[in-house]
Structures are given as structure tokens and as C-alpha cells.
Protein backbone atom coordinates (compact mmCIF):
# COMPACT_ATOMS: atom_id res chain seq x y z
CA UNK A 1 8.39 4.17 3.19
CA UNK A 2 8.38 6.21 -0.07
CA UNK A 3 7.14 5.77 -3.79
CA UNK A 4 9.50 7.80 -6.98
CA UNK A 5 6.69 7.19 -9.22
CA UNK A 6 3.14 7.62 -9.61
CA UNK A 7 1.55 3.84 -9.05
CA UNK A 8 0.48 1.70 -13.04
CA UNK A 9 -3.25 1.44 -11.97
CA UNK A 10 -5.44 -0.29 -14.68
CA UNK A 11 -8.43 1.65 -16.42
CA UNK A 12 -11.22 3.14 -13.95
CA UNK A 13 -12.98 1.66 -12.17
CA UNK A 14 -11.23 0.45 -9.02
CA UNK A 15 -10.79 1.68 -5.66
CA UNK A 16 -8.63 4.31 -3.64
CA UNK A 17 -7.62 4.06 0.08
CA UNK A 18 -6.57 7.06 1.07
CA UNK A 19 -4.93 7.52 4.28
CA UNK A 20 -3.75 10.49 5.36
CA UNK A 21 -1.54 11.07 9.25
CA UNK A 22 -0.05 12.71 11.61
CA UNK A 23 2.97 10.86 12.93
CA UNK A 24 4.14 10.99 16.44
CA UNK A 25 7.90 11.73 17.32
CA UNK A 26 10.23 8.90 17.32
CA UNK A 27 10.05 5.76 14.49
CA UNK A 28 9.53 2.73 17.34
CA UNK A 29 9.52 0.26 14.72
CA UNK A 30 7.43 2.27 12.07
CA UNK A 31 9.60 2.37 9.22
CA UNK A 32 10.43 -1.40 9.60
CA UNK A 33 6.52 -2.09 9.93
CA UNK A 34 5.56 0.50 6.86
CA UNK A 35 8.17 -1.57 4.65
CA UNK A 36 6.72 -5.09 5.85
CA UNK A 37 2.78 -3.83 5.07
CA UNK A 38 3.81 -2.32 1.55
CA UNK A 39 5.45 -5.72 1.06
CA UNK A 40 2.35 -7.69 2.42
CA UNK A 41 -0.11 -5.89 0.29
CA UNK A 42 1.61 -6.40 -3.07
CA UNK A 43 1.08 -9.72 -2.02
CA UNK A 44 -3.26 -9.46 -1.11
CA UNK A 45 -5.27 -10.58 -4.23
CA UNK A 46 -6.69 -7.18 -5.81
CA UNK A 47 -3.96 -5.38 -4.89
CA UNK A 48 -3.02 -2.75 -7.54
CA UNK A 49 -0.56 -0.29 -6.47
CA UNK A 50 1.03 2.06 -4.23
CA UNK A 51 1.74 5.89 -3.42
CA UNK A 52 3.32 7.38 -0.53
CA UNK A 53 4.71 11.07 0.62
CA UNK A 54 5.28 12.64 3.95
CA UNK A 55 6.56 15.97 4.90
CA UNK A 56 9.27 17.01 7.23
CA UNK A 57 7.07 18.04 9.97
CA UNK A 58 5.10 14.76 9.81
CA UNK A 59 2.24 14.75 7.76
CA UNK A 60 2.03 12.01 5.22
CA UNK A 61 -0.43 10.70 2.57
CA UNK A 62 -0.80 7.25 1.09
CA UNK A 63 -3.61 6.03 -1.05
CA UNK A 64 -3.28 2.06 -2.49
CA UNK A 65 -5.40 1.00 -5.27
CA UNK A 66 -7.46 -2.24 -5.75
CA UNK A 67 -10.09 -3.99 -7.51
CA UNK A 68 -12.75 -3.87 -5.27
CA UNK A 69 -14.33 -3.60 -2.13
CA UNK A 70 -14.08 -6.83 -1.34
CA UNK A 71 -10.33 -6.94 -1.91
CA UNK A 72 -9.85 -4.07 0.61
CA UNK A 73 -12.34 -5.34 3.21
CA UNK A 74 -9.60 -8.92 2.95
CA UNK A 75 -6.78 -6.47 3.38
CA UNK A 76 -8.57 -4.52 6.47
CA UNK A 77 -8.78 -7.95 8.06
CA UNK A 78 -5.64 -9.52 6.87
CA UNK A 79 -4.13 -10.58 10.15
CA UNK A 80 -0.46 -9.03 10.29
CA UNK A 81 -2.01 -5.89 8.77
CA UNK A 82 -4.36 -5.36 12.22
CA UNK A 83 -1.36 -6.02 14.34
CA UNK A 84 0.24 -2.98 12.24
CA UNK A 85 -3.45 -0.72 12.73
CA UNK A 86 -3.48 -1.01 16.13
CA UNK A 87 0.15 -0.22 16.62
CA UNK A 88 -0.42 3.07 14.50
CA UNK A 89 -3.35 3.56 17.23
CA UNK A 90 -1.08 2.98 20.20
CA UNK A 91 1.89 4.11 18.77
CA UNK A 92 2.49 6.37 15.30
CA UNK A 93 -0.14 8.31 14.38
CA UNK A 94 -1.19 11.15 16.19
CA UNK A 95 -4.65 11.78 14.08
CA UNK A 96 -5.31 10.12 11.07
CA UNK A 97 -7.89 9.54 8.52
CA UNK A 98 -8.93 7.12 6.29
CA UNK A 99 -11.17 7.85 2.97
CA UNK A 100 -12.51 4.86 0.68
CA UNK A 101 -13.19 5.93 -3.03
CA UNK A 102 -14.45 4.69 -6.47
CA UNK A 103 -11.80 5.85 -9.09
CA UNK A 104 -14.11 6.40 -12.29
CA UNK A 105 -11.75 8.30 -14.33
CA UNK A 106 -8.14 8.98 -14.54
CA UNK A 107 -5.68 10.21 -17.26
CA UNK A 108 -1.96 11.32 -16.67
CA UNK A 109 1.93 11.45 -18.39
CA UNK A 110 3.63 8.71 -18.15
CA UNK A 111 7.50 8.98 -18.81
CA UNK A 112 9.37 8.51 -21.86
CA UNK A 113 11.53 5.48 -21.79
CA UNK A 114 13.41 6.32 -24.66
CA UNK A 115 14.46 9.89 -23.57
């Protein structure tokens, strides 16, 4: 799973998970899984966007974006996405951490279409 572009969040506020890893060696079905759960939460109500990066030695960062709490807490529960968390337990993720945050201001560049 990767992102080429920064995600199209609306104006502050809204919410950040951030989730940063360790992988393990070997994919066992990770890549398949990470593709399916990127999929599945474009699909979650509140669902804003996406950003993902990992390095070559296996360190990788991915925050999503959404409305609310509430939206996130329905995505923590959301029943194919707890198969996929306690897979990354068991079998992907060597340490991890997830951080919650309240976005409350943001600014940026955002390409020129017409270059």
C-alpha cells in the first residue's frame, strides 16, 4: 500500500489516526489485506482520506482522516477491519503505535493542474 499525493482533507477540524509500525519479515498476506482495508475505509461513513509511506528497512507511517470520533470508533469496530488488527498482532507488525488527534489547522501547496 502506498499514497503519490498528499490526502484532499476538508477545513480543520477533523481527526488524524496516525499509525506508525514496524513490520515483520515476510508479506503473509499483508499487502493483499493493506489494499482490502484502504478499500474498506473509503467506504466507512466519515471517512476522509488517506496517507501512507514505509521505508526499506520496514518502518512505515499512515495517518487517515475523518470527521469525528465517532466515525473512527465505527471503523475500530468495523468487523473485517478487527480480523485485519489482530492479524497485524499475530502476524505483521513487530511494534506499533497508534496516536488519535484533533486537526485544528492545516495549510499546504497543492499542485498546479495547468502546468
Amino acid at each position: 500500500m502506498s499514497t503519490t499525493l498528499p490526502a484532499r482533507t476538508p477545513e480543520p477540524p477533523y481527526y488524524a489516526v496516525i499509525f506508525t509500525s514496524l513490520r515483520t519479515e515476510g508479506d503473509h498476506g499483508y499487502g493483499r489485506t493493506a489494499d482490502r482495508m484502504v478499500e474498506l475505509a473509503g467506504q466507512q461513513p466519515g471517512f476522509l482520506g488517506i496517507e501512507s509511506a514505509r521505508d526499506p528497512g520496514g518502518l512505515g507511517i499512515t495517518v487517515s482522516y475523518w470527521e469525528s470520533e465517532d466515525a473512527i470508533r465505527a471503523w475500530r469496530e468495523q468487523a473485517e477491519h478487527r480480523v485485519a488488527q489482530e492479524a497485524g498482532k499475530r502476524l505483521w507488525y513487530e511494534d506499533f503505535q497508534l496516536r488519535v488527534a484533533r486537526v485544528e489547522r492545516a495549510h499546504g501547496k497543492r499542485p498546479n493542474p495547468t502546468a
